[in-house]
PDB file of N, CA and C in Angstrom:
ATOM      1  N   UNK A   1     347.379  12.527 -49.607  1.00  0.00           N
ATOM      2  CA  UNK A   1     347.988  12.147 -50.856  1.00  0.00           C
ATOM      3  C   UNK A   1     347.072  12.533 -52.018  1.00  0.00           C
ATOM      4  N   UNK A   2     347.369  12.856 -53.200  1.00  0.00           N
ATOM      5  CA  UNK A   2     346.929  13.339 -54.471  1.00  0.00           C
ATOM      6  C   UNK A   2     346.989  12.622 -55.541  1.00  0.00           C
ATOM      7  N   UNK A   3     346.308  11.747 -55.867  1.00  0.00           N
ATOM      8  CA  UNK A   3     346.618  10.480 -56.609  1.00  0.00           C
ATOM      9  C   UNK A   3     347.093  11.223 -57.933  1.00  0.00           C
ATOM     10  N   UNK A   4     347.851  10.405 -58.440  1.00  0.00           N
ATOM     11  CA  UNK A   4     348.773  10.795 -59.816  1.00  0.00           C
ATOM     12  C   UNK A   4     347.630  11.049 -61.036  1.00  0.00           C
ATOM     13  N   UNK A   5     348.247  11.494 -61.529  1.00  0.00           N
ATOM     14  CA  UNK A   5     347.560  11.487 -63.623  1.00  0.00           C
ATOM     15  C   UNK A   5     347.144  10.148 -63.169  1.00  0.00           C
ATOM     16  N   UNK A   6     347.903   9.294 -63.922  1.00  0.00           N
ATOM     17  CA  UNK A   6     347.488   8.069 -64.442  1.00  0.00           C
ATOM     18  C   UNK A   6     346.149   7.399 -63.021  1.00  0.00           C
ATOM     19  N   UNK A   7     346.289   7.829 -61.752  1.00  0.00           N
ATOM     20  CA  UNK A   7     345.336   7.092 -61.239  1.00  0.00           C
ATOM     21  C   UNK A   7     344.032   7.955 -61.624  1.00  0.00           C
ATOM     22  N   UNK A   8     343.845   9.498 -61.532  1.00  0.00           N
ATOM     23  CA  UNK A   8     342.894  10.515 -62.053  1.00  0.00           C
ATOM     24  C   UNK A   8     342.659  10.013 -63.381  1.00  0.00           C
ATOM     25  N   UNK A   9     342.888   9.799 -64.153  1.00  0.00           N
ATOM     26  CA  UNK A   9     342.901   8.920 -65.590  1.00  0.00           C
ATOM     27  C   UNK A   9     342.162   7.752 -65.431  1.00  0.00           C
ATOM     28  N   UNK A  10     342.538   6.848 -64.932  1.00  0.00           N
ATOM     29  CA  UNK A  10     342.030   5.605 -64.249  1.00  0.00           C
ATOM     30  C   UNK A  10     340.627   6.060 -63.905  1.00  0.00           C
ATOM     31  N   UNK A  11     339.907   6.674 -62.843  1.00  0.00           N
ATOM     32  CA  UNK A  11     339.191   7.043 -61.971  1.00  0.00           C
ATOM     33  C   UNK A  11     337.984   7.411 -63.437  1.00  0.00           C
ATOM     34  N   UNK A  12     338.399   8.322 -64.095  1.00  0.00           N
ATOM     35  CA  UNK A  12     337.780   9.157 -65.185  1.00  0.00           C
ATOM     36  C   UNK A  12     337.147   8.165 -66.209  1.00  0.00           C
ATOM     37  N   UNK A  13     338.049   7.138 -66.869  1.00  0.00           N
ATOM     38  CA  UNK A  13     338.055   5.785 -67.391  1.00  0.00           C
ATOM     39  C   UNK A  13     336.588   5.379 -66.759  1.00  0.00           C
ATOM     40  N   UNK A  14     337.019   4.755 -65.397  1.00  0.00           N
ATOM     41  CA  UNK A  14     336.128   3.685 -64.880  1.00  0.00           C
ATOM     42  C   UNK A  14     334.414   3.962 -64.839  1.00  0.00           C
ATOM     43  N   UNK A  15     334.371   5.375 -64.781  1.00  0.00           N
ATOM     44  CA  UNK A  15     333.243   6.203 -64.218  1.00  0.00           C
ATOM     45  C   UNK A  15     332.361   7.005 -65.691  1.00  0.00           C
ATOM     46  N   UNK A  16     333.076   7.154 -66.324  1.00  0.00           N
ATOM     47  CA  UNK A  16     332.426   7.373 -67.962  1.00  0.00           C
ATOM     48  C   UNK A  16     332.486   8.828 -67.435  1.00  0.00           C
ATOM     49  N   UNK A  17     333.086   9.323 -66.992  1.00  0.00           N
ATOM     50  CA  UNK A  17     333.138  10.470 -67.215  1.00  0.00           C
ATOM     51  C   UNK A  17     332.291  11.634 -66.140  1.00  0.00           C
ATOM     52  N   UNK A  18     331.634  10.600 -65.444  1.00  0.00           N
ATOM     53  CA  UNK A  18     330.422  10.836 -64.574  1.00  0.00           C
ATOM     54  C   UNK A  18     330.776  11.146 -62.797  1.00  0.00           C
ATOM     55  N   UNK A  19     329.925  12.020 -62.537  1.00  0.00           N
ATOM     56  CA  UNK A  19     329.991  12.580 -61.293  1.00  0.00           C
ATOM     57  C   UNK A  19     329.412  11.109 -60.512  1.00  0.00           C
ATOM     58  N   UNK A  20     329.808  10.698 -59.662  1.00  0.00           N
ATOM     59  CA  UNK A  20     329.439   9.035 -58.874  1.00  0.00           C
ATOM     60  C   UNK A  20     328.072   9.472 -58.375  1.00  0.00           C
ATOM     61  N   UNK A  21     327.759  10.400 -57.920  1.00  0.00           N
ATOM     62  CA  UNK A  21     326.278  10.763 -57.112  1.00  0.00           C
ATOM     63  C   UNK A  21     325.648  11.569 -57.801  1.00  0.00           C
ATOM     64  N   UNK A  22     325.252  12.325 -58.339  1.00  0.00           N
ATOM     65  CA  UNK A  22     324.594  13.032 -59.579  1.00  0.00           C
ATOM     66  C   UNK A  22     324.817  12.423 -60.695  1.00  0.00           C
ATOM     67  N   UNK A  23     325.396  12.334 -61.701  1.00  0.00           N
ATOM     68  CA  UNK A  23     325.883  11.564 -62.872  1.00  0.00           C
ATOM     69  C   UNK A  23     326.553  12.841 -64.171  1.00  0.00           C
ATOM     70  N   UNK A  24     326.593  13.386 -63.554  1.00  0.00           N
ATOM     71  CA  UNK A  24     326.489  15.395 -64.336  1.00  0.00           C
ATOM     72  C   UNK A  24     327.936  14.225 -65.536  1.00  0.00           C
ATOM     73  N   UNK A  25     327.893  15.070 -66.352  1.00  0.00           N
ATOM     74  CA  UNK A  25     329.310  14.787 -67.136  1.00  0.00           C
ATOM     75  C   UNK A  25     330.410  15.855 -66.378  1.00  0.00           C
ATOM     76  N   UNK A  26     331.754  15.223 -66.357  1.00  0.00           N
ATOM     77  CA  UNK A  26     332.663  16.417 -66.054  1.00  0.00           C
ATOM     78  C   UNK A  26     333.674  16.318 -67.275  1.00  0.00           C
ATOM     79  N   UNK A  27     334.186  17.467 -67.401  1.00  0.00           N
ATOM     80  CA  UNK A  27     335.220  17.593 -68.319  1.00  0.00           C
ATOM     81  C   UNK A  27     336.665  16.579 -67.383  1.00  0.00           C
ATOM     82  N   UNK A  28     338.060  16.076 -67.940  1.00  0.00           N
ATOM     83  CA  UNK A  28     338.322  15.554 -67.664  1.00  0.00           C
ATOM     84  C   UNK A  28     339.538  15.851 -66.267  1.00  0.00           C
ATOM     85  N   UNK A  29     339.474  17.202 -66.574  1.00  0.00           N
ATOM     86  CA  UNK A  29     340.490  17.993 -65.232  1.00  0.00           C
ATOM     87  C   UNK A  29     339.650  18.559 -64.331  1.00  0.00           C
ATOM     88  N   UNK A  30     337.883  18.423 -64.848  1.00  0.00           N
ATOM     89  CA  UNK A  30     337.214  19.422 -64.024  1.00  0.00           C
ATOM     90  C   UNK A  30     336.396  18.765 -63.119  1.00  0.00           C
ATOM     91  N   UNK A  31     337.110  17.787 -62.150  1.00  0.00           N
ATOM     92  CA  UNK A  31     336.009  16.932 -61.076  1.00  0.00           C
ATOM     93  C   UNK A  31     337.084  17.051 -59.874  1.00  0.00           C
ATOM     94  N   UNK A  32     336.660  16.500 -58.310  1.00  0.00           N
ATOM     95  CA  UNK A  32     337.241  16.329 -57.895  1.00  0.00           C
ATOM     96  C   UNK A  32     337.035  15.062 -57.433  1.00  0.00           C
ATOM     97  N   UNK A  33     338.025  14.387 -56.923  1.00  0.00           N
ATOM     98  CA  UNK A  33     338.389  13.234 -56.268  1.00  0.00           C
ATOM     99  C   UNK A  33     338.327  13.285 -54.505  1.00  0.00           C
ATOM    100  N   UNK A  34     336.620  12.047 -53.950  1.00  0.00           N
ATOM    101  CA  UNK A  34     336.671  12.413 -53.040  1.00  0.00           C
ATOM    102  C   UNK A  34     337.151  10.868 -52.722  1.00  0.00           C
ATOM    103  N   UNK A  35     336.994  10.948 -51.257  1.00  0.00           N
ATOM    104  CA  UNK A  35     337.210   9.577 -50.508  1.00  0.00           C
ATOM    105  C   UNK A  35     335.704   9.157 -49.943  1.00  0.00           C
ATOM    106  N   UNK A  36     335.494   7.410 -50.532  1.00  0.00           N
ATOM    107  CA  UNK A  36     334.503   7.449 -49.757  1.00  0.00           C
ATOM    108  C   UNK A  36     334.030   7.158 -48.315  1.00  0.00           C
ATOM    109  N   UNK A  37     335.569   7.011 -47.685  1.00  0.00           N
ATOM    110  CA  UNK A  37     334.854   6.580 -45.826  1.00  0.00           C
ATOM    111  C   UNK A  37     336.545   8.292 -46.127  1.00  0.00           C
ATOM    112  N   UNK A  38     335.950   9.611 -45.433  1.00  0.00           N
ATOM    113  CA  UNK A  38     336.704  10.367 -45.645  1.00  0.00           C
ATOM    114  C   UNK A  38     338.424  10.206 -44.264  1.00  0.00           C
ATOM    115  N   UNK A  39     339.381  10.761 -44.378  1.00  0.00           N
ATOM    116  CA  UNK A  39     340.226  10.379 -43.988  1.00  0.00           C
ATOM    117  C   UNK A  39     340.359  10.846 -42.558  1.00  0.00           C
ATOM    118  N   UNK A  40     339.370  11.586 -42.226  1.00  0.00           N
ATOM    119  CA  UNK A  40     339.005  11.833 -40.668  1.00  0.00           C
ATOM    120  C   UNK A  40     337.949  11.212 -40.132  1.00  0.00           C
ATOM    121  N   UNK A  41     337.391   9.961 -40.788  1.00  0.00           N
ATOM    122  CA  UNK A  41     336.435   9.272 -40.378  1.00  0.00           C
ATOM    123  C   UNK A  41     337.326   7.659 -40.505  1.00  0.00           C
ATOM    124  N   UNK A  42     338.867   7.770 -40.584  1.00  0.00           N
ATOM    125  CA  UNK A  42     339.366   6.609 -40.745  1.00  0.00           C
ATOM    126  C   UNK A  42     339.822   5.846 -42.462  1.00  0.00           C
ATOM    127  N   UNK A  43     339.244   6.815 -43.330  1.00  0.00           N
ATOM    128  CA  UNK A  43     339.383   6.423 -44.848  1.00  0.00           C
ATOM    129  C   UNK A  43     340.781   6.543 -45.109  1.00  0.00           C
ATOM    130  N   UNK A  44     341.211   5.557 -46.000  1.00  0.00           N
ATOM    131  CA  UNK A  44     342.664   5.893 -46.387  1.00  0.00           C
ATOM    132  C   UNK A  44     342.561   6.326 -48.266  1.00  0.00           C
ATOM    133  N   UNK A  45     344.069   6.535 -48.220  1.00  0.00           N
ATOM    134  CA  UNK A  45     343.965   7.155 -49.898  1.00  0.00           C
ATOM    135  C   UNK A  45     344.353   5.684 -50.537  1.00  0.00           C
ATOM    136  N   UNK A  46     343.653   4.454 -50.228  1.00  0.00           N
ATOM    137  CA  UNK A  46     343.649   3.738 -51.706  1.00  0.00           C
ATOM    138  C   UNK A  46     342.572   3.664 -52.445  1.00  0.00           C
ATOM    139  N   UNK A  47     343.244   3.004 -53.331  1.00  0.00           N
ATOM    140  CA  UNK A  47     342.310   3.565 -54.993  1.00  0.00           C
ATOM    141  C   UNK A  47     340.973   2.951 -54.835  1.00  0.00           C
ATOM    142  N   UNK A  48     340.443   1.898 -53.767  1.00  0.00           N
ATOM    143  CA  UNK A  48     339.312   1.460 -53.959  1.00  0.00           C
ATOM    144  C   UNK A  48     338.163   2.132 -52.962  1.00  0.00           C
ATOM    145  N   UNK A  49     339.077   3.526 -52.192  1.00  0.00           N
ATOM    146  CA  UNK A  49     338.432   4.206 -51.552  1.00  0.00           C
ATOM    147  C   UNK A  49     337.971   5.721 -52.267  1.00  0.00           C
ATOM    148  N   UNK A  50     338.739   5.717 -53.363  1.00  0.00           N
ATOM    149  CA  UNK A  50     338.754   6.959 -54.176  1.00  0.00           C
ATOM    150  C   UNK A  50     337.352   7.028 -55.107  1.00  0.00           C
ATOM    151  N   UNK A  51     336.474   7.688 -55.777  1.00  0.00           N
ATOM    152  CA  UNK A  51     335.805   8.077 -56.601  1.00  0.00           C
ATOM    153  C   UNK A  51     335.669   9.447 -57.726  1.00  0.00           C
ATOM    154  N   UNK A  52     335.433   9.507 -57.971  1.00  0.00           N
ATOM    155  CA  UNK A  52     335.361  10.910 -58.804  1.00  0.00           C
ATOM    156  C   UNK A  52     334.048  11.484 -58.729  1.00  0.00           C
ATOM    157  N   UNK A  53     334.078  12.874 -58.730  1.00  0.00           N
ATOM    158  CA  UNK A  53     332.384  13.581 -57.351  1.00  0.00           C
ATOM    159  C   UNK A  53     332.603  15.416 -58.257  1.00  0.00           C
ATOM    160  N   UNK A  54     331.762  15.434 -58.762  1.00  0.00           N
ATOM    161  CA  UNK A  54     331.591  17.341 -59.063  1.00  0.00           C
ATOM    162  C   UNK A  54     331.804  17.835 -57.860  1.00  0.00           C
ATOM    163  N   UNK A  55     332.272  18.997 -58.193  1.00  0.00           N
ATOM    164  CA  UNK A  55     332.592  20.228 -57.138  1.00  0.00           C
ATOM    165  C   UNK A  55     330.978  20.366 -56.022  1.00  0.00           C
ATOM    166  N   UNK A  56     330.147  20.558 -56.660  1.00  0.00           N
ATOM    167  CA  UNK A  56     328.692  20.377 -55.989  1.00  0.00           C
ATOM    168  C   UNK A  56     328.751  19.118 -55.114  1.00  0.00           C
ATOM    169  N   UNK A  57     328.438  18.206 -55.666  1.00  0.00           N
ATOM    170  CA  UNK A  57     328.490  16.404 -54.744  1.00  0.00           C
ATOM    171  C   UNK A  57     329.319  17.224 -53.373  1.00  0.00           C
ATOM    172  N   UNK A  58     330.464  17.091 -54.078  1.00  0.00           N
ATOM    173  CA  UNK A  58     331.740  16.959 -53.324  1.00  0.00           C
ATOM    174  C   UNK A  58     331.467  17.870 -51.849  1.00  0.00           C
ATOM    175  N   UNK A  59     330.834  19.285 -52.108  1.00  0.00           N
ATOM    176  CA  UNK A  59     330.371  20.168 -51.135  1.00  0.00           C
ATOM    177  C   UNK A  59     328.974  19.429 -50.092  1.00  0.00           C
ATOM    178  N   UNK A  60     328.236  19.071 -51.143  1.00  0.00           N
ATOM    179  CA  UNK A  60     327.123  18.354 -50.045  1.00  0.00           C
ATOM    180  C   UNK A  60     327.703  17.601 -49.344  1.00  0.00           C
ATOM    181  N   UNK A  61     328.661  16.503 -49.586  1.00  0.00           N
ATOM    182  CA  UNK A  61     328.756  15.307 -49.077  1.00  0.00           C
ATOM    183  C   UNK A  61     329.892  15.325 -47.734  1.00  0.00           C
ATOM    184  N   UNK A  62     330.421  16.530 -47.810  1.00  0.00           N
ATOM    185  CA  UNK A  62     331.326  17.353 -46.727  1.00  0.00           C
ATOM    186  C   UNK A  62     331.862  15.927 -46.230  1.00  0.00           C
ATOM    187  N   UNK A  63     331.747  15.519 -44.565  1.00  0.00           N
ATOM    188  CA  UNK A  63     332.263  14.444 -43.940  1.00  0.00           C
ATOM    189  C   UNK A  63     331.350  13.319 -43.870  1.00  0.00           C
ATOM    190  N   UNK A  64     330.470  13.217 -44.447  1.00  0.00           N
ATOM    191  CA  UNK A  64     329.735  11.683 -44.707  1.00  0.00           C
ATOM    192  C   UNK A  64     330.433  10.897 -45.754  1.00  0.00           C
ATOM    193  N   UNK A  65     330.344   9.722 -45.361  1.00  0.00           N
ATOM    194  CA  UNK A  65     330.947   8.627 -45.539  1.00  0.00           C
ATOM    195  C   UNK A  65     329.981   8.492 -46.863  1.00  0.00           C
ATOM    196  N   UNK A  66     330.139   7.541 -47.892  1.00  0.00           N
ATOM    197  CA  UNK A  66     329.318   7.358 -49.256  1.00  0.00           C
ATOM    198  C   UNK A  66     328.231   6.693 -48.528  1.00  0.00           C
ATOM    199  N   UNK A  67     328.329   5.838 -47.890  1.00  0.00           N
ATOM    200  CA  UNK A  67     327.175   4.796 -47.308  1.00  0.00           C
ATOM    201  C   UNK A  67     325.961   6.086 -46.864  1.00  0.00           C
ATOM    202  N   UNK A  68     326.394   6.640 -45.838  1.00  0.00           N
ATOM    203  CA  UNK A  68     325.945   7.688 -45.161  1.00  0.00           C
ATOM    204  C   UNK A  68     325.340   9.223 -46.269  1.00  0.00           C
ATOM    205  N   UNK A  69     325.960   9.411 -47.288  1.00  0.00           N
ATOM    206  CA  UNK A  69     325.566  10.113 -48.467  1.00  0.00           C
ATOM    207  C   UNK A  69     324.304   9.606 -49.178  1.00  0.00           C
ATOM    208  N   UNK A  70     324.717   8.196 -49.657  1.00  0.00           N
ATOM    209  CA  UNK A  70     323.161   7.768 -50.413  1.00  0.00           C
ATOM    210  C   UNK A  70     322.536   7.404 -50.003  1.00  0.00           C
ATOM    211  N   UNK A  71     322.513   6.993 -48.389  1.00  0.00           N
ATOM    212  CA  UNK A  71     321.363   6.747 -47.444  1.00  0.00           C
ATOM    213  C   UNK A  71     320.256   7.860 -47.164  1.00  0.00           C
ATOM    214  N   UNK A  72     321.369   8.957 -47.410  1.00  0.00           N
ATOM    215  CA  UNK A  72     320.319   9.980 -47.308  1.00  0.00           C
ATOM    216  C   UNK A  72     319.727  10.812 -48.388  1.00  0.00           C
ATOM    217  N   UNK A  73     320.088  10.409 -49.686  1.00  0.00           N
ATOM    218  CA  UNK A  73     319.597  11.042 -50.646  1.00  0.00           C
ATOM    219  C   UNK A  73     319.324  10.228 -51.361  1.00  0.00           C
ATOM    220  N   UNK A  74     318.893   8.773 -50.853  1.00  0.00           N
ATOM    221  CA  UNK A  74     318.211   7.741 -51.703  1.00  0.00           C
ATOM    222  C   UNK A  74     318.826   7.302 -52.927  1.00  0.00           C
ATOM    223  N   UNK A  75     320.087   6.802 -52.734  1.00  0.00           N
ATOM    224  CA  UNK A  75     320.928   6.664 -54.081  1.00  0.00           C
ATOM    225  C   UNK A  75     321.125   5.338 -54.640  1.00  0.00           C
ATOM    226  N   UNK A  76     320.581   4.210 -53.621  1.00  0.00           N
ATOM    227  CA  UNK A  76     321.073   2.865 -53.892  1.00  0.00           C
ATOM    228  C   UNK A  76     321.976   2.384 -52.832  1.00  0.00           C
ATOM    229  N   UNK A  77     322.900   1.494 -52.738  1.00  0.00           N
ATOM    230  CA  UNK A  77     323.314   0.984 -52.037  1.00  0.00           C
ATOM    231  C   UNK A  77     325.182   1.156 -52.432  1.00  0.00           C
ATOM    232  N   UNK A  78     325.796   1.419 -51.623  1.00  0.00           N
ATOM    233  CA  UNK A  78     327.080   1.646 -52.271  1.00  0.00           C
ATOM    234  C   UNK A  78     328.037   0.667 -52.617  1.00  0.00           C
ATOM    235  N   UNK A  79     328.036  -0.750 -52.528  1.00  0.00           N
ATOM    236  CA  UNK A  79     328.460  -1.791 -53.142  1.00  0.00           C
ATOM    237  C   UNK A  79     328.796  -1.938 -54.225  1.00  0.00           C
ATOM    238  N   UNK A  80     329.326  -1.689 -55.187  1.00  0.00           N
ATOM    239  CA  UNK A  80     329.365  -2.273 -56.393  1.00  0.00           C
ATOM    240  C   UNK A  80     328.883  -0.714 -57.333  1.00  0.00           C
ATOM    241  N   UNK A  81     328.544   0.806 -56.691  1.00  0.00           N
ATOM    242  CA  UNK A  81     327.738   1.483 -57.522  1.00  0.00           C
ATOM    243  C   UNK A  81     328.825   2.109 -58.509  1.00  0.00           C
ATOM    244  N   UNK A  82     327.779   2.469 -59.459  1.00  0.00           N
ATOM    245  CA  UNK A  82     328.177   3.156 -60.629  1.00  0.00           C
ATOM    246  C   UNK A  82     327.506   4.615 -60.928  1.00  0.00           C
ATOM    247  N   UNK A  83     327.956   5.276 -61.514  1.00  0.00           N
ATOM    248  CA  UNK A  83     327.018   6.771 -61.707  1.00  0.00           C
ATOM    249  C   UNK A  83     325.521   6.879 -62.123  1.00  0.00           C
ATOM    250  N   UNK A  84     325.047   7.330 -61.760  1.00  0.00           N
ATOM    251  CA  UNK A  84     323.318   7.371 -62.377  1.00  0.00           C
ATOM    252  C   UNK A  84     323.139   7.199 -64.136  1.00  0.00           C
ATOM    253  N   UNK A  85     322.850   6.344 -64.444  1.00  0.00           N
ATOM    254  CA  UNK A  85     322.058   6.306 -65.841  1.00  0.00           C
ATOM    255  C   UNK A  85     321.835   7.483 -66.801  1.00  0.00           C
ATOM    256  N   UNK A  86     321.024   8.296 -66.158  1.00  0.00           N
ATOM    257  CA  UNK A  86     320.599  10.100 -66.338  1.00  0.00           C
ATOM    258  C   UNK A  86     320.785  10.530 -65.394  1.00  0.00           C
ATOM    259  N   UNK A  87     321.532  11.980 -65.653  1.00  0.00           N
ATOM    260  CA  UNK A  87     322.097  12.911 -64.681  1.00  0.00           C
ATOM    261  C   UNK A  87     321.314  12.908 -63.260  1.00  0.00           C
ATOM    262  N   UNK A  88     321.152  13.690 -62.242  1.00  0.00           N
ATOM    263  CA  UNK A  88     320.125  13.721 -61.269  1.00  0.00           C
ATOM    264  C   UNK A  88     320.176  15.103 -61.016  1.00  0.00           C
ATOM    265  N   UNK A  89     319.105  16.262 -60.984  1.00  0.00           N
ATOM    266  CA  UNK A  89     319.338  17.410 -61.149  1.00  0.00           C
ATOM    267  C   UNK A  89     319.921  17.846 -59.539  1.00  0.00           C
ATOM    268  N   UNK A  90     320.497  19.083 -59.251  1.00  0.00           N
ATOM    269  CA  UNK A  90     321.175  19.123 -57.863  1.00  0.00           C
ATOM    270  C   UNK A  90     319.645  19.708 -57.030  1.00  0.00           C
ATOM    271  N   UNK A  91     318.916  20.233 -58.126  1.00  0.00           N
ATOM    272  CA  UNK A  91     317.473  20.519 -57.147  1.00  0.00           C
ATOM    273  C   UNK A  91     317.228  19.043 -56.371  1.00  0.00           C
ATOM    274  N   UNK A  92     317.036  18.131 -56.391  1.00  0.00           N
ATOM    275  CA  UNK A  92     316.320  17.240 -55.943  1.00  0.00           C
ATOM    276  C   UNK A  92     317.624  16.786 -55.036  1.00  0.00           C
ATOM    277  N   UNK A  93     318.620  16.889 -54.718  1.00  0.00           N
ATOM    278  CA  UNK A  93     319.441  16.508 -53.276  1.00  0.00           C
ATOM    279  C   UNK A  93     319.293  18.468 -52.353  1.00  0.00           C
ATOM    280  N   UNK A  94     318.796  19.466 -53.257  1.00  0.00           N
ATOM    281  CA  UNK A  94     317.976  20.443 -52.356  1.00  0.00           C
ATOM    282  C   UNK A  94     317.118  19.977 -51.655  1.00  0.00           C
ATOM    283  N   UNK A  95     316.418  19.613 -52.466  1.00  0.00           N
ATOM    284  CA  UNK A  95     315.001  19.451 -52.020  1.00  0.00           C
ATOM    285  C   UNK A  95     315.404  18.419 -50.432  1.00  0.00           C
ATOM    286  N   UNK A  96     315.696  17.456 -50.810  1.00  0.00           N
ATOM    287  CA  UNK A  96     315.780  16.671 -49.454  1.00  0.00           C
ATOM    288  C   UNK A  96     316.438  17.114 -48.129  1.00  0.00           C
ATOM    289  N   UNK A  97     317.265  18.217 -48.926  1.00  0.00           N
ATOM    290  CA  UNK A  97     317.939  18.469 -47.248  1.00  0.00           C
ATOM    291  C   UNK A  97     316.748  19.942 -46.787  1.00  0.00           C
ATOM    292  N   UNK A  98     316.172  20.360 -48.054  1.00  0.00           N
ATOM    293  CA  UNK A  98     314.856  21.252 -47.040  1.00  0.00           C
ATOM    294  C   UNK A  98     313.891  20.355 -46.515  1.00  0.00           C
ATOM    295  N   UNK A  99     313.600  19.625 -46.826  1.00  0.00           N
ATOM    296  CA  UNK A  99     312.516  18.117 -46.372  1.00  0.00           C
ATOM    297  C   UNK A  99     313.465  17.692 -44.841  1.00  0.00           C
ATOM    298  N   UNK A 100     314.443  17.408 -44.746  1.00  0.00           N
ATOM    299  CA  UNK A 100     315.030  16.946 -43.805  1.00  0.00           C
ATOM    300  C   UNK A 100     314.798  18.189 -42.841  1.00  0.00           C
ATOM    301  N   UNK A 101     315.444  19.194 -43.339  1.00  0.00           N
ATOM    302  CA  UNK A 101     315.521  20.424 -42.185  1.00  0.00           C
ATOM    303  C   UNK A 101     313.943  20.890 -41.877  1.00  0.00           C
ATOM    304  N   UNK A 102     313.203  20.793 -42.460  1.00  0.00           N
ATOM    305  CA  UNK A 102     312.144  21.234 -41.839  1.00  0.00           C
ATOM    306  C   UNK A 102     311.601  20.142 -40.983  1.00  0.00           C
ATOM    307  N   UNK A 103     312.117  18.782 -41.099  1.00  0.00           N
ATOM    308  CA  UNK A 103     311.625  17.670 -40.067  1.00  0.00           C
ATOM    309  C   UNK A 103     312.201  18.113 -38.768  1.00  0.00           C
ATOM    310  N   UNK A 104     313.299  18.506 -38.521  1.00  0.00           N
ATOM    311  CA  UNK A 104     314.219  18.617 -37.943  1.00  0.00           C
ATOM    312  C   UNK A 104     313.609  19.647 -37.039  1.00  0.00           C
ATOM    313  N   UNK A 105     313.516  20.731 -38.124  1.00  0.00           N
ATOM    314  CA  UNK A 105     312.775  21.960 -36.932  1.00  0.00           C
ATOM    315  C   UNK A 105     311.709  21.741 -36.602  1.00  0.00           C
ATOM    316  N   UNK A 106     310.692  20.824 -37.236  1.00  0.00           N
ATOM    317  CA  UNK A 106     309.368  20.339 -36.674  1.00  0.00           C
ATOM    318  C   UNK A 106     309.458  19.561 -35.328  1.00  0.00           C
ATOM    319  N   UNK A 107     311.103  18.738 -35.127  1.00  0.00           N
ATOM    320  CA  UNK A 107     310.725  17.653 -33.865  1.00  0.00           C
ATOM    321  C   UNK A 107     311.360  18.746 -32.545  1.00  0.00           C
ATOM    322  N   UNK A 108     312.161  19.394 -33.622  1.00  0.00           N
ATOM    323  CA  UNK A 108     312.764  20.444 -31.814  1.00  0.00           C
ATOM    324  C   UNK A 108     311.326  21.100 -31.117  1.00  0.00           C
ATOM    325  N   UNK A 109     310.404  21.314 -31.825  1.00  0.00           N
ATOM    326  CA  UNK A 109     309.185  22.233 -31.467  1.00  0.00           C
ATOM    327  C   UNK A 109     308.183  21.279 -30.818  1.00  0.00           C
ATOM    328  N   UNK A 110     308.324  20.178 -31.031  1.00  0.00           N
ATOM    329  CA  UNK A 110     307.573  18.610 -29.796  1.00  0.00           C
ATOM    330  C   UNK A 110     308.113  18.842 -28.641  1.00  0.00           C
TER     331      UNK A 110
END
């Protein structure tokens, strides 16, 4: 399902305009709308599962669940969250998944 104007409106409203995991500004047609437990992990399309996520977010965050997203890029806790304060540059959710991947290839080599 494709939530209507008025819920994309809504969403845009609630969020100031802000990417939920970076905080980037988006123009108001130019974000997408993800789910945060996604709908092949059991998520449904209601509105308290919906967020608004840049095209970037939206690509990192592929099939992780939000919980599972800012757990791993140190975002806070997903309860109650709101967009970052100041933007968060997309270098620094780089950076962690080269930090991660080189852990990764460090433990296959144990």
């Amino acid at each position: 399902m494709v939530p209507s104007g008025e819920e994309r409106d809504a969403i845009y409203q609630e969020q100031g305009g802000s990417c939920m995991y970076c905080g980037c500004g988006l123009p108001p047609h130019g974000f997408e709308i993800d789910r945060k437990v996604p709908v092949s992990r059991g998520g449904a399309d209601e509105r308290e599962n919906l967020q608004m996520v840049c095209p970037a977010c939206s690509r990192r965050k592929g099939n992780m669940t939000d919980e599972e997203f800012r757990r791993r890029y140190r975002l806070g806790f997903s309860v109650g969250a709101q967009p970052p304060v100041w933007p968060i540059p997309q270098a620094y959710f780089g950076n962690i998944d080269r930090e991660l991947e080189r852990r990764e290839s460090y433990r296959s080599i144990s």
